[in-house]
N, C-alpha and C. Protein backbone atom coordinates (compact mmCIF):
# COMPACT_ATOMS: atom_id res chain seq x y z
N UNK A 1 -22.02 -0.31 -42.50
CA UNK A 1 -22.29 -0.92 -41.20
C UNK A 1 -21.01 -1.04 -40.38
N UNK A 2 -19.94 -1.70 -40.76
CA UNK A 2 -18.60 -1.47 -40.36
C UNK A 2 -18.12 -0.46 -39.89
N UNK A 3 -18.60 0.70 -40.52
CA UNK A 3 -17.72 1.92 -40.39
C UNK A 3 -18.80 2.56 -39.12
N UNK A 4 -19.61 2.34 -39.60
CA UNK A 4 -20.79 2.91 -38.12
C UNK A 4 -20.13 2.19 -36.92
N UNK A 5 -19.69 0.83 -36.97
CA UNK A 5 -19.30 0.62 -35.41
C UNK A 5 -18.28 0.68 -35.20
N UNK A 6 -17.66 0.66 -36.16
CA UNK A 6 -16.08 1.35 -35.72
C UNK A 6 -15.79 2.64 -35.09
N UNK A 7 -16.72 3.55 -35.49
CA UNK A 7 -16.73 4.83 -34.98
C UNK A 7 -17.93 4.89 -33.70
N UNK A 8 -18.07 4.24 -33.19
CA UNK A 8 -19.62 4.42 -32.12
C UNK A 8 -18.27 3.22 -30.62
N UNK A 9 -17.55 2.11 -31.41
CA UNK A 9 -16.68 1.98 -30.41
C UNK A 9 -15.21 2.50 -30.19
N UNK A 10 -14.41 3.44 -31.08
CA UNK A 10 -14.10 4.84 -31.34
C UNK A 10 -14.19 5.79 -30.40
N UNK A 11 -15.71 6.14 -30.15
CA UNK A 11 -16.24 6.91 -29.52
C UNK A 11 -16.39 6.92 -28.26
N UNK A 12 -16.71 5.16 -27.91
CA UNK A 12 -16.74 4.69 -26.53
C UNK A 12 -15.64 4.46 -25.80
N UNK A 13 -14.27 4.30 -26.61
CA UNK A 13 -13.02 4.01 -26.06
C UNK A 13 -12.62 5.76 -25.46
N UNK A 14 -12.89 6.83 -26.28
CA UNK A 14 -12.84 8.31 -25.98
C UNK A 14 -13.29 8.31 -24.66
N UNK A 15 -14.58 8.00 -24.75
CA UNK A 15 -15.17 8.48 -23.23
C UNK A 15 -14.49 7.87 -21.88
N UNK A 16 -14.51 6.62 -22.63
CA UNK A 16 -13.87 5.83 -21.34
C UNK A 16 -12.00 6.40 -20.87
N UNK A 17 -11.63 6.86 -21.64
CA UNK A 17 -10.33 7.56 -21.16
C UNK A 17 -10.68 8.64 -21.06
N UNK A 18 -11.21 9.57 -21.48
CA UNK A 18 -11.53 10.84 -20.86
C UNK A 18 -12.14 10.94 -18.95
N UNK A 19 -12.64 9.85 -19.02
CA UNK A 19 -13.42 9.22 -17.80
C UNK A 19 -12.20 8.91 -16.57
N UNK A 20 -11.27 8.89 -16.98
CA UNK A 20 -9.50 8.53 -16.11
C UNK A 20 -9.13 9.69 -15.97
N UNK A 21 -9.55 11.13 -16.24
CA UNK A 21 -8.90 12.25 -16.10
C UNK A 21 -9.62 12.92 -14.92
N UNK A 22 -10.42 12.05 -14.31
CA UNK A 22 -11.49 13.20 -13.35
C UNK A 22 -10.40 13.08 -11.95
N UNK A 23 -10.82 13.99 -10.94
CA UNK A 23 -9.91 14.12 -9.76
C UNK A 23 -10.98 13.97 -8.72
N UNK A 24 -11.84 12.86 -8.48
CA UNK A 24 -12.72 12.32 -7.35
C UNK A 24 -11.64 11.44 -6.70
N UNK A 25 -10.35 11.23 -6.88
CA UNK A 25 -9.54 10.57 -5.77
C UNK A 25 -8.87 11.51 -5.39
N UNK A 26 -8.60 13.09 -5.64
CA UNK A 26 -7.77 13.92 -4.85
C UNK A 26 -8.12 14.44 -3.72
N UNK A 27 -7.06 14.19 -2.85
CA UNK A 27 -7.14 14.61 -1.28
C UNK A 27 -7.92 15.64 -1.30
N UNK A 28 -8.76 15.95 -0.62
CA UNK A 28 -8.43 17.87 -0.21
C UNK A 28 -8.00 18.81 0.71
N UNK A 29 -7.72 19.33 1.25
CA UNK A 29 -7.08 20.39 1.97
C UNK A 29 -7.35 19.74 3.38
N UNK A 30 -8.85 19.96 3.77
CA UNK A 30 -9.20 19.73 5.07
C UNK A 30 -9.04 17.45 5.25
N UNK A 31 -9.28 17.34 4.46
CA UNK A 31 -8.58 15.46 4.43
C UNK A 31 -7.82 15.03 5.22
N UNK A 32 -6.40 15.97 5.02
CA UNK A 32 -5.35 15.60 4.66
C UNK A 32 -5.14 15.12 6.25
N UNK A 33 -5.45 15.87 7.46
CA UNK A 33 -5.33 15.84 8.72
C UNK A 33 -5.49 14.37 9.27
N UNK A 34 -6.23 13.63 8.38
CA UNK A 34 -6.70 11.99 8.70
C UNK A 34 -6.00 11.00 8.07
N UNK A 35 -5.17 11.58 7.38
CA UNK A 35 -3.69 11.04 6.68
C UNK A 35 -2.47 10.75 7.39
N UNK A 36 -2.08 12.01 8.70
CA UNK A 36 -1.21 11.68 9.08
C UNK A 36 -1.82 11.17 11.04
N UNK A 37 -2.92 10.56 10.97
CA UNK A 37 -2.91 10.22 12.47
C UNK A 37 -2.30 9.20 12.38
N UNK A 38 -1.37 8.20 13.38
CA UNK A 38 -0.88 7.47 14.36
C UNK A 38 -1.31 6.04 13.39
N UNK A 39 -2.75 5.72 13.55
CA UNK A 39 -3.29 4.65 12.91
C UNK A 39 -3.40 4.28 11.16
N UNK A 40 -2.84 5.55 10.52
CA UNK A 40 -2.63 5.66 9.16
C UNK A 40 -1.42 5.62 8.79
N UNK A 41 -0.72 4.99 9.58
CA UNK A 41 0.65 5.02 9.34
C UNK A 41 1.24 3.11 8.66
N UNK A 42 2.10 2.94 7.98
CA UNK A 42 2.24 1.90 7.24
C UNK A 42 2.81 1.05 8.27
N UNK A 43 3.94 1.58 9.35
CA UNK A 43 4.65 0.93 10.42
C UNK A 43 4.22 0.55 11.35
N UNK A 44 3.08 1.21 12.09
CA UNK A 44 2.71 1.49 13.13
C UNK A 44 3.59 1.34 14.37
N UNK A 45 3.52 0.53 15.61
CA UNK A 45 3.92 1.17 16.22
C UNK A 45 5.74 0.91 16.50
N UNK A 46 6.66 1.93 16.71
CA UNK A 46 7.82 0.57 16.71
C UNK A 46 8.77 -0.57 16.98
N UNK A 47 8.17 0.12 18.30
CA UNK A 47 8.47 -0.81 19.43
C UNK A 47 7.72 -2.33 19.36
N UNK A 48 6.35 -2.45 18.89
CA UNK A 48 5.60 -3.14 18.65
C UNK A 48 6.36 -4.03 17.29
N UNK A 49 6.84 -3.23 16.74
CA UNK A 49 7.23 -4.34 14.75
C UNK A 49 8.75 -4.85 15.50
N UNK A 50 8.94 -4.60 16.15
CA UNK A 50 10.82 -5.02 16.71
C UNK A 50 10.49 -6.18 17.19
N UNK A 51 9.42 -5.70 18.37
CA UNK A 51 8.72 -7.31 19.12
C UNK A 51 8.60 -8.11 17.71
N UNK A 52 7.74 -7.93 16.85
CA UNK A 52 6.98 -8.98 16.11
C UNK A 52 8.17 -9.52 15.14
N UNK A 53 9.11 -8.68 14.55
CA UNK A 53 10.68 -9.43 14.16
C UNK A 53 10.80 -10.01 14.82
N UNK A 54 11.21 -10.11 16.27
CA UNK A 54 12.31 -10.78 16.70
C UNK A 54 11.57 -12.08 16.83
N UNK A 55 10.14 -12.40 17.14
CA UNK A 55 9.24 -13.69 17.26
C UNK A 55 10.07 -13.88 16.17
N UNK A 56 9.60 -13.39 14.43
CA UNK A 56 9.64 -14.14 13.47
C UNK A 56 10.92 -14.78 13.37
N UNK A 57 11.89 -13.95 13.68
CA UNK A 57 13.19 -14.61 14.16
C UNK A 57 13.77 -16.01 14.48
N UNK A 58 13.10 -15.58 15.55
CA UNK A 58 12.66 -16.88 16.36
C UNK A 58 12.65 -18.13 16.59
N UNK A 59 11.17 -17.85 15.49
CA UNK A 59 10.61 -19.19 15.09
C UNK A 59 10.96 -19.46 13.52
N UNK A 60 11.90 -19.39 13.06
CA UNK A 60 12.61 -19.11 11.52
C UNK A 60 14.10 -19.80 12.12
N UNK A 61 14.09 -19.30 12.79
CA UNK A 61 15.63 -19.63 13.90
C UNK A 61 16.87 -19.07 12.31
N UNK A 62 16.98 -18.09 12.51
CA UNK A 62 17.58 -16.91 11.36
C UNK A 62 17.88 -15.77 12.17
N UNK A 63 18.34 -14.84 11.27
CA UNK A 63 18.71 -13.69 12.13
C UNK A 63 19.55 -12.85 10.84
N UNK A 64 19.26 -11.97 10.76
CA UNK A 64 19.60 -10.57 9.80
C UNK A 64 18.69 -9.86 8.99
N UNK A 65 18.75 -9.25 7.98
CA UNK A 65 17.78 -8.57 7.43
C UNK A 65 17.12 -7.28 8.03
N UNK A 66 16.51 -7.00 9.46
CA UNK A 66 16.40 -6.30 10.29
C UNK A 66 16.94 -6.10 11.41
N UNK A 67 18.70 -6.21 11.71
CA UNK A 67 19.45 -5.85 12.69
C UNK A 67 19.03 -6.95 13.63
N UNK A 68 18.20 -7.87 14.06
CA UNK A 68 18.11 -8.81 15.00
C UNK A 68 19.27 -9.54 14.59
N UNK A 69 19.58 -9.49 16.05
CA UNK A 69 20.50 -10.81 16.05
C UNK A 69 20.50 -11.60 17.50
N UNK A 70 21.10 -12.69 17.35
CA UNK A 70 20.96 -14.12 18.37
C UNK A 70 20.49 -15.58 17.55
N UNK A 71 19.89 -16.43 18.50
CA UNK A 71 19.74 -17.93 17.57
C UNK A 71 18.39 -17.54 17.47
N UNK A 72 18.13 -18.99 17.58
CA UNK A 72 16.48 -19.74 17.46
C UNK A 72 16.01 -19.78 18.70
N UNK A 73 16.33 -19.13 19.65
CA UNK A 73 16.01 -19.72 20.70
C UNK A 73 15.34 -18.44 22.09
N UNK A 74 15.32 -17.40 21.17
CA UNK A 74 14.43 -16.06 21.65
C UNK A 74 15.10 -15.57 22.87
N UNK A 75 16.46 -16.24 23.29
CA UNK A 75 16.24 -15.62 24.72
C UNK A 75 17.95 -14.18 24.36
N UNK A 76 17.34 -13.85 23.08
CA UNK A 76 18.90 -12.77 23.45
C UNK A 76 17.91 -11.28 23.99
């Protein structure tokens, strides 16, 4: 009895890693074009993330880490 389920969950641990080798997450060729639009991008825009530093700046009343510099007081 032991040995029957040792080998039947054996068997099930097989499948289940064999089951990690399939390629239903690879890009394909024609995909790829919707990868690099504008809105798939991690930064977006950059003029836009400079604005949103320098708020955090700001209101942190800090300054380095991302080239901002001035006080707490937003008006550099």
């Amino acid at each position: 009895m032991m040995r029957t389920t040792l080998g039947t969950l054996l068997f099930a641990g097989m499948l289940l890693g064999l089951g990690a080798c399939s390629n239903l997450a690879a890009v394909n060729a024609w995909e790829k074009g919707n990868l690099t639009k504008p809105g798939m991008a991690f930064d977006g825009d950059p003029l836009d993330q400079r604005f949103v530093q320098h708020i955090y700046t700001s209101k942190e009343n800090s300054s380095g880490g991302n080239g901002v510099g001035g006080g707490g007081c937003g008006c550099n």
